[in-house]
C-alpha atoms as a PDB file:
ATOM      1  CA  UNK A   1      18.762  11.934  13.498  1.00  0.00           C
ATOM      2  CA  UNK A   2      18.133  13.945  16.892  1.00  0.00           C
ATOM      3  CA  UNK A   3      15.446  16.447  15.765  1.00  0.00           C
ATOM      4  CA  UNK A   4      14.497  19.614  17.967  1.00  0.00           C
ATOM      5  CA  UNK A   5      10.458  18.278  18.714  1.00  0.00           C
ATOM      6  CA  UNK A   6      10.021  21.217  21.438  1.00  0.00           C
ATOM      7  CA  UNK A   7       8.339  24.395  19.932  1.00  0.00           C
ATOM      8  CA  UNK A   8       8.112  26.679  23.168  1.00  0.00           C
ATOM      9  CA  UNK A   9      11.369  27.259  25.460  1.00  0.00           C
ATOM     10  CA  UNK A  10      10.959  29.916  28.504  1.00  0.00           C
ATOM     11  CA  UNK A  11      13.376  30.735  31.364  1.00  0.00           C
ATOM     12  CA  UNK A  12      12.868  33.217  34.058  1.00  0.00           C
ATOM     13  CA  UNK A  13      14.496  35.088  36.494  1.00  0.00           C
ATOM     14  CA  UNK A  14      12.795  36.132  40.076  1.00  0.00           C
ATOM     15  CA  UNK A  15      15.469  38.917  40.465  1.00  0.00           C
ATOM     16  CA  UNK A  16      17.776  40.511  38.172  1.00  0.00           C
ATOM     17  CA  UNK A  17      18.964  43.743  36.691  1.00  0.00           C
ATOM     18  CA  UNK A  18      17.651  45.983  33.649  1.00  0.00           C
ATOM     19  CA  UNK A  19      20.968  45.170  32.252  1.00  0.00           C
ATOM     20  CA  UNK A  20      20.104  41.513  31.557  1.00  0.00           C
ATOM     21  CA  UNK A  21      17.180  42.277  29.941  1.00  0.00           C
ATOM     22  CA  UNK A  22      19.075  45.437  27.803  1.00  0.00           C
ATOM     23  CA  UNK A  23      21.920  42.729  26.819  1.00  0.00           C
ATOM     24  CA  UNK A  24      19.150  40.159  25.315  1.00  0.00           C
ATOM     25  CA  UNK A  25      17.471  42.500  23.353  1.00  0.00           C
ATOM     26  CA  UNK A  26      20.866  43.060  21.363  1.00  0.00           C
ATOM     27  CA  UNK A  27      21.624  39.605  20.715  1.00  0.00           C
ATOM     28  CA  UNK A  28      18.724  39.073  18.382  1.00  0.00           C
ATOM     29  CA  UNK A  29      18.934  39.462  14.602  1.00  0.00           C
ATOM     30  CA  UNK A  30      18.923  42.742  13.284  1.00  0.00           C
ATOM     31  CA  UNK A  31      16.187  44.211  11.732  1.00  0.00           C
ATOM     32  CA  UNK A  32      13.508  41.670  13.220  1.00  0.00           C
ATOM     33  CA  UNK A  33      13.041  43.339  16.859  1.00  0.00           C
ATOM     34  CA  UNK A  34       9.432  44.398  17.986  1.00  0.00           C
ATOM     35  CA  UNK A  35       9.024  46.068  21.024  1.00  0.00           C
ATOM     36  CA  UNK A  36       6.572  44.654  23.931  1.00  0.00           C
ATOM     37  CA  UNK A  37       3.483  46.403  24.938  1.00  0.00           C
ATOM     38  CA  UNK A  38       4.755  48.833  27.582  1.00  0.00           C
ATOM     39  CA  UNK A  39       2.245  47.289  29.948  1.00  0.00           C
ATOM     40  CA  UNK A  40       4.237  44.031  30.003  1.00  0.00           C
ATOM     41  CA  UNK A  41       7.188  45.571  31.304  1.00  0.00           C
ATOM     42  CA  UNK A  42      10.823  46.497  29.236  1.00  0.00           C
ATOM     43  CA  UNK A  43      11.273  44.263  26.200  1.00  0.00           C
ATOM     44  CA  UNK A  44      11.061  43.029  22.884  1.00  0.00           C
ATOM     45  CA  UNK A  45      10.532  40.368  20.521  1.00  0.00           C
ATOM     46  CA  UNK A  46      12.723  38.915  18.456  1.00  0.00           C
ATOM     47  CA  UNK A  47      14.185  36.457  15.661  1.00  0.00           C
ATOM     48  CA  UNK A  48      17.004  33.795  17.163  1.00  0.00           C
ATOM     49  CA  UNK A  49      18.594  30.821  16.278  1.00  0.00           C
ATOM     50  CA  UNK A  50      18.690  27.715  18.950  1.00  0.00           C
ATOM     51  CA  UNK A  51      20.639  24.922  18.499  1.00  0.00           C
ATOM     52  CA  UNK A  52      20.949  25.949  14.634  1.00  0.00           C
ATOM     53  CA  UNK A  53      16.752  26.092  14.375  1.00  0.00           C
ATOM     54  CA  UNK A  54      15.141  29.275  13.954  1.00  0.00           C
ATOM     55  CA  UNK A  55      12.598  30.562  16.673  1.00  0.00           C
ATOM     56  CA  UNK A  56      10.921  33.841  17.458  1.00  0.00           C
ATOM     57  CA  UNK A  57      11.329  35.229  20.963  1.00  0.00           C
ATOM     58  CA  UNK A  58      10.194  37.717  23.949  1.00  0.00           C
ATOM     59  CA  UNK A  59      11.712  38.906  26.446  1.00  0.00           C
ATOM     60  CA  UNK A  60      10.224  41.154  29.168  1.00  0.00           C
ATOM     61  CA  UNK A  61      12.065  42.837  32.545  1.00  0.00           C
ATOM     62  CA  UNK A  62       8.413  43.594  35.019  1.00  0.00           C
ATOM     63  CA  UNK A  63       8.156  44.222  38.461  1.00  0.00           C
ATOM     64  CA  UNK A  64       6.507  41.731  40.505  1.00  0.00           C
ATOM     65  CA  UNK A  65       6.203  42.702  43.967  1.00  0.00           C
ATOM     66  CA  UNK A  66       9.733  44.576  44.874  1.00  0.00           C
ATOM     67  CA  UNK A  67      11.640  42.996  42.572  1.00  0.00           C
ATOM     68  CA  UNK A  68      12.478  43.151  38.919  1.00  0.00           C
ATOM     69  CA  UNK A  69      11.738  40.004  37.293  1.00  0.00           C
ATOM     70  CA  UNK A  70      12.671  38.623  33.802  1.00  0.00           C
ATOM     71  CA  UNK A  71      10.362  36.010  31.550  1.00  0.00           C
ATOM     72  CA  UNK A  72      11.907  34.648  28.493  1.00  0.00           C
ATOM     73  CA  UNK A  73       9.713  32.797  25.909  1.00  0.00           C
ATOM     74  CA  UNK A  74      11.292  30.915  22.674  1.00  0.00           C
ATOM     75  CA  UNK A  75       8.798  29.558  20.063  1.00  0.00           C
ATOM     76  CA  UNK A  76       9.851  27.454  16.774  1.00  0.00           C
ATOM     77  CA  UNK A  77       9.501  30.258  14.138  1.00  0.00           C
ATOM     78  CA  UNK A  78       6.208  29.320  11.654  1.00  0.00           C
ATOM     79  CA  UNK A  79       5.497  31.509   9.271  1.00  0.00           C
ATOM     80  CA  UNK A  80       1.623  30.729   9.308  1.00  0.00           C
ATOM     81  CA  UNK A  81       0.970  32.253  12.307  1.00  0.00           C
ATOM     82  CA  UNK A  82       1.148  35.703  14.030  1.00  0.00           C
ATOM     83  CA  UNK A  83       4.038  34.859  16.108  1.00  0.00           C
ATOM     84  CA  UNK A  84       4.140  38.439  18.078  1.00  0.00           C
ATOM     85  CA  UNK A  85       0.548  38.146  18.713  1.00  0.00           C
ATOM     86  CA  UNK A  86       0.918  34.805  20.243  1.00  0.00           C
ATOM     87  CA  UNK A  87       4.154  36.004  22.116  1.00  0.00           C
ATOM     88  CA  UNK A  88       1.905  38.437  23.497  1.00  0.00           C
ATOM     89  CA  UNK A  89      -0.097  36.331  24.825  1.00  0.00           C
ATOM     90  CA  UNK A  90       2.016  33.908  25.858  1.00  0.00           C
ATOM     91  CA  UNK A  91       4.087  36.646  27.973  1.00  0.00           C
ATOM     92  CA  UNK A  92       0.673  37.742  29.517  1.00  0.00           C
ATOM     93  CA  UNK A  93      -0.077  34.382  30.693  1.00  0.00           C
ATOM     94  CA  UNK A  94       3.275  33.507  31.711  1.00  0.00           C
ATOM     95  CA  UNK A  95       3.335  36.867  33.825  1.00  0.00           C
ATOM     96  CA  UNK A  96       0.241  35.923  35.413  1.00  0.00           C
ATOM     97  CA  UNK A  97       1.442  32.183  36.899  1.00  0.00           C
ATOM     98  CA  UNK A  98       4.423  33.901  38.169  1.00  0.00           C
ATOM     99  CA  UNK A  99       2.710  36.201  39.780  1.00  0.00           C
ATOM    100  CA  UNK A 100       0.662  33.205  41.331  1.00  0.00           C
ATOM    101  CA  UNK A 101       3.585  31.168  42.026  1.00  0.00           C
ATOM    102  CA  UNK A 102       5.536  33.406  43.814  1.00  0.00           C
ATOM    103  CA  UNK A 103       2.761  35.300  45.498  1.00  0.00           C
ATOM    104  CA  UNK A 104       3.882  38.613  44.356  1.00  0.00           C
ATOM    105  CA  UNK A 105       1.711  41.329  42.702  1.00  0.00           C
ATOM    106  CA  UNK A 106       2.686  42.263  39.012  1.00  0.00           C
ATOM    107  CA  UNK A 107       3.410  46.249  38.500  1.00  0.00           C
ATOM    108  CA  UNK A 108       4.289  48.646  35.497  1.00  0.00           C
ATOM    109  CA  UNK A 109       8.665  49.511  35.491  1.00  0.00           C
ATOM    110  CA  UNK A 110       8.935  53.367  36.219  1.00  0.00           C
ATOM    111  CA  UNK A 111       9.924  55.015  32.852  1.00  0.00           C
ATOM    112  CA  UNK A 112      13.670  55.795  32.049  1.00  0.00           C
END
């Protein structure tokens, strides 16, 4: 049996649209969407099925530098933990190393 081991999953995007980010938020199940804290940029997180396992996910469109950037984070779903507090977290760290690695300052989206 091939079992799923990994229990975090991210992707990014350097430059992309609001769209992209607009089109993920509605592809999550319904009725388990959270919404990011606005200071992480446009997002939410969410319940979604990999590979037929179930994980909890964010998803966050933030400016970093002059470009609108997209982080996605996956994490196998456990109910013991506070998996949007974690998520949280995880998004603020993961905006931070981008920021390093692509030497670009991070910055609130304009509203609307």
């Amino acid at each position: 049996m091939n079992d799923v081991q990994s229990i975090l999953l991210t992707s990014y995007e350097r430059s992309t649209e609001q769209e992209v980010i607009e089109k993920w938020m509605r592809s999550g199940e319904v009725n388990s969407q959270v919404k990011l804290p606005r200071e992480l940029g446009i997002g939410s997180m969410d319940n979604y099925e990999v590979r037929g396992y179930p994980f909890r996910a964010a998803g966050a469109l933030f400016h970093c530098g002059n470009e609108k950037s997209l982080i996605t984070i996956y994490v196998k779903k456990n109910p013991a933990r506070d998996q949007d507090h974690d998520l949280v977290q995880l998004m603020q760290i993961a905006q931070r190393r981008f920021a390093e690695m692509f030497k670009c300052k991070l910055g609130a989206l304009p509203s609307g």
